[in-house]
C-alpha atoms as a PDB file:
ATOM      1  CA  UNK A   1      -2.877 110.132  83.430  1.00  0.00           C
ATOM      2  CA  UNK A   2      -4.413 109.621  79.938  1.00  0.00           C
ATOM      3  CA  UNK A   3      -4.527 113.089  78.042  1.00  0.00           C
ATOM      4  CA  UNK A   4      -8.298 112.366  77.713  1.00  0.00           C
ATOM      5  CA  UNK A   5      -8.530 112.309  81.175  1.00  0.00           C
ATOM      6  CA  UNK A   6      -7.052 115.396  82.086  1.00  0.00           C
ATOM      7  CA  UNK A   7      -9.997 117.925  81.067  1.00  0.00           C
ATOM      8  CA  UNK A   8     -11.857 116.641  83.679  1.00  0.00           C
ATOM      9  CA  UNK A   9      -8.777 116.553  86.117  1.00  0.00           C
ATOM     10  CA  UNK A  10      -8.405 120.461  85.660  1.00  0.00           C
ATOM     11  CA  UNK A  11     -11.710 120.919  86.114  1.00  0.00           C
ATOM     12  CA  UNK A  12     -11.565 119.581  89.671  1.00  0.00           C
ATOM     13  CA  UNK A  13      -8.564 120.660  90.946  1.00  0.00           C
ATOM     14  CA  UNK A  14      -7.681 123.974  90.155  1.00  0.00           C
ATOM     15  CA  UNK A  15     -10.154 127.140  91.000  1.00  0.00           C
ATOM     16  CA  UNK A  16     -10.018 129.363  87.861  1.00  0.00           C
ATOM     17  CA  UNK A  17      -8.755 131.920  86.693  1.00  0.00           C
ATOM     18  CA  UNK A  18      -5.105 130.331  87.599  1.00  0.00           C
ATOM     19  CA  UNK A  19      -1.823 131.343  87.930  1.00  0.00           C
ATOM     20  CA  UNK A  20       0.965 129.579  85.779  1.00  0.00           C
ATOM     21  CA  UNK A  21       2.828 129.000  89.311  1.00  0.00           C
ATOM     22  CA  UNK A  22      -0.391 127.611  91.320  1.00  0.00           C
ATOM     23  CA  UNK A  23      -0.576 125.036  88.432  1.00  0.00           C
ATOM     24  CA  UNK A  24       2.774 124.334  88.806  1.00  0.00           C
ATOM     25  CA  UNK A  25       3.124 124.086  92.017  1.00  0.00           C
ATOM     26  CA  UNK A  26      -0.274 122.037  92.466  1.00  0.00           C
ATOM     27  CA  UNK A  27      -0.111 119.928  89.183  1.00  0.00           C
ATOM     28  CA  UNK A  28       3.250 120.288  87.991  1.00  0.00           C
ATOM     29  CA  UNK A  29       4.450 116.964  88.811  1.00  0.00           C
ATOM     30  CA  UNK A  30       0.944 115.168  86.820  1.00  0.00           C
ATOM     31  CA  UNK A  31       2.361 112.929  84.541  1.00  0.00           C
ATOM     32  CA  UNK A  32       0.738 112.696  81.344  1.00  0.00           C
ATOM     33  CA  UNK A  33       1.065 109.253  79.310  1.00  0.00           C
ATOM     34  CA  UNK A  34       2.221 109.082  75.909  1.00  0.00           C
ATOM     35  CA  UNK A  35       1.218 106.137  73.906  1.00  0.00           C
ATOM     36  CA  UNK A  36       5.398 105.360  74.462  1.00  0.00           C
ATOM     37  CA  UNK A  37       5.134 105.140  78.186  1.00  0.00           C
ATOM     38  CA  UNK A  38       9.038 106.408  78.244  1.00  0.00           C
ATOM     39  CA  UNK A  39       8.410 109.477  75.919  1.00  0.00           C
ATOM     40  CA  UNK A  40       5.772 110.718  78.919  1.00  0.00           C
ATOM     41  CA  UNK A  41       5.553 114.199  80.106  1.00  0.00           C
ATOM     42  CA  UNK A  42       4.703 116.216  83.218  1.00  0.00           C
ATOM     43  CA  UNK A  43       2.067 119.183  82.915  1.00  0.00           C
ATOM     44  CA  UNK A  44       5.020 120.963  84.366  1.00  0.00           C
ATOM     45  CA  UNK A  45       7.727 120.005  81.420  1.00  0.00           C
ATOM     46  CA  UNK A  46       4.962 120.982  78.920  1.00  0.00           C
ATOM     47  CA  UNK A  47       4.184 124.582  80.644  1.00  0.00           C
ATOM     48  CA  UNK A  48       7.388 125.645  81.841  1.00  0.00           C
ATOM     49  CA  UNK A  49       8.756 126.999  78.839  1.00  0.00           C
ATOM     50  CA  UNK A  50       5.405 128.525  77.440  1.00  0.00           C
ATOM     51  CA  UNK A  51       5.494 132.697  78.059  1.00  0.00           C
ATOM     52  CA  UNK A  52       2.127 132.096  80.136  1.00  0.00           C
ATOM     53  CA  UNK A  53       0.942 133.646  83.289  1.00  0.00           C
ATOM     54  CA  UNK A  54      -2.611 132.911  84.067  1.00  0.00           C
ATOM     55  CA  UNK A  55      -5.227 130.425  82.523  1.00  0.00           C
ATOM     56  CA  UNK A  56      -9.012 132.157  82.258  1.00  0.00           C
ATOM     57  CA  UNK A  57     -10.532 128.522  82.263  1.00  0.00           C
ATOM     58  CA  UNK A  58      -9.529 124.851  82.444  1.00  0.00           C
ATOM     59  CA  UNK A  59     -10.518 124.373  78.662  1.00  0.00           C
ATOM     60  CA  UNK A  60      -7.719 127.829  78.445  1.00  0.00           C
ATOM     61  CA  UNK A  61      -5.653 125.092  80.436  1.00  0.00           C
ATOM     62  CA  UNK A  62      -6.011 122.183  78.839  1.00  0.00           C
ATOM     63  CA  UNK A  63      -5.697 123.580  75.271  1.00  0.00           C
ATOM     64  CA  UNK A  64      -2.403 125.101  76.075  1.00  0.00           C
ATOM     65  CA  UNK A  65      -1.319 121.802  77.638  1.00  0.00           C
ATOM     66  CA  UNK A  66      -2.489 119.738  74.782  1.00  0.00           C
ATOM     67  CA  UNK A  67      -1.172 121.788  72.009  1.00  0.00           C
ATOM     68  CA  UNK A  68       2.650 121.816  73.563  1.00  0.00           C
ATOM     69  CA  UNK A  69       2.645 117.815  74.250  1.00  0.00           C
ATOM     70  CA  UNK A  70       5.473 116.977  72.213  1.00  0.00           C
ATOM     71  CA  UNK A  71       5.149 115.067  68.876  1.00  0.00           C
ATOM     72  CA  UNK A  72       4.898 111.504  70.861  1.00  0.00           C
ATOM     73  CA  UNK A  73       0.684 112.326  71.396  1.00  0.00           C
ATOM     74  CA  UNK A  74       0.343 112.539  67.742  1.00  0.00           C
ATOM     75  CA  UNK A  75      -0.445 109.534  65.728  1.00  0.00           C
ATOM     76  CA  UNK A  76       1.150 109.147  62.573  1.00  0.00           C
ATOM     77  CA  UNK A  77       2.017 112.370  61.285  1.00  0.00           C
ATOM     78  CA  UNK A  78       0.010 113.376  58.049  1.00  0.00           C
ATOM     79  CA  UNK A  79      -2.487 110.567  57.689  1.00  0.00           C
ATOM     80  CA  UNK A  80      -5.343 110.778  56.381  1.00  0.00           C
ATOM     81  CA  UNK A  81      -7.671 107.770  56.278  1.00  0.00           C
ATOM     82  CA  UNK A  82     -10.193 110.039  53.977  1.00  0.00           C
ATOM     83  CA  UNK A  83      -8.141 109.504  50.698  1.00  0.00           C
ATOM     84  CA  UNK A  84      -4.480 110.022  49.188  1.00  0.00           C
ATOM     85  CA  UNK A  85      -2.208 112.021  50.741  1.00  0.00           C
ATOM     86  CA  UNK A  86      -2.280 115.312  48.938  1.00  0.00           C
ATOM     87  CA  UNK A  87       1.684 115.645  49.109  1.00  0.00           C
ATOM     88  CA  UNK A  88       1.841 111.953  47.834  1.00  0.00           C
ATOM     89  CA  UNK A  89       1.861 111.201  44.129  1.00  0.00           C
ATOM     90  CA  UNK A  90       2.091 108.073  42.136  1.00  0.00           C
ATOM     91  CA  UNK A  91       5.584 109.371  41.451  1.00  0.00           C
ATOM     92  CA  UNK A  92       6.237 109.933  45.038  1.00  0.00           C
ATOM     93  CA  UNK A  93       6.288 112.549  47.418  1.00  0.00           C
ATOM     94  CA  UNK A  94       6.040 116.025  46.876  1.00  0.00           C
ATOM     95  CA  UNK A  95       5.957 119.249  48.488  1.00  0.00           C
ATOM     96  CA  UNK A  96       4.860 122.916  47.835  1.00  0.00           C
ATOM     97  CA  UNK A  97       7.760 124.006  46.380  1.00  0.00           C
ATOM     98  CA  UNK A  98       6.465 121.814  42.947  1.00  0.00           C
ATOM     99  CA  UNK A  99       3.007 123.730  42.998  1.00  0.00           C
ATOM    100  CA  UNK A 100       2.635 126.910  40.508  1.00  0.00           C
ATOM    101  CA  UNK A 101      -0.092 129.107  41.043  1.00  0.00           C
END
């Protein structure tokens, strides 16, 4: 399932407020594609670990779920297509520790 598509999943599937196990148990095994089809995740890899035991709402749900996808779901890291990279200078990359205040 595409992570876009899951919103709407929870929404249908689970009567809320939820318990970590019903989800689990119910949902656990919902894989979730990552644009590398073999770096993939189930809902119940990503919610496992978390030190969760209910969800209020599916958007409680799906927030939790979709800010412990691993790294995989992001794009490329840092890029901005507004402008330079603010940690990027013409002499190359830089980081806070070069900023004074």
């Amino acid at each position: 399932m595409l992570l876009s598509e899951l919103p709407e999943h929870l929404e249908t599937t689970l009567t809320y407020p939820v318990e970590l196990d019903t989800v689990l148990e119910q949902e656990g095994h919902v894989e979730i594609e990552a644009p590398d089809a073999s770096d993939s995740e189930t809902i119940r890899s990503v919610l496992e670990p978390l030190n969760r035991e209910s969800f209020e709402s599916s958007r409680d749900l799906f927030n939790t779920i979709y800010g412990n996808v691993s790294d995989e779901y992001i794009g490329r890291k840092f890029y901005d297509d507004r402008g330079r990279n603010p940690m990027t200078t013409d002499r190359g990359p830089s980081d806070e520790r070069n900023v004074s205040f």
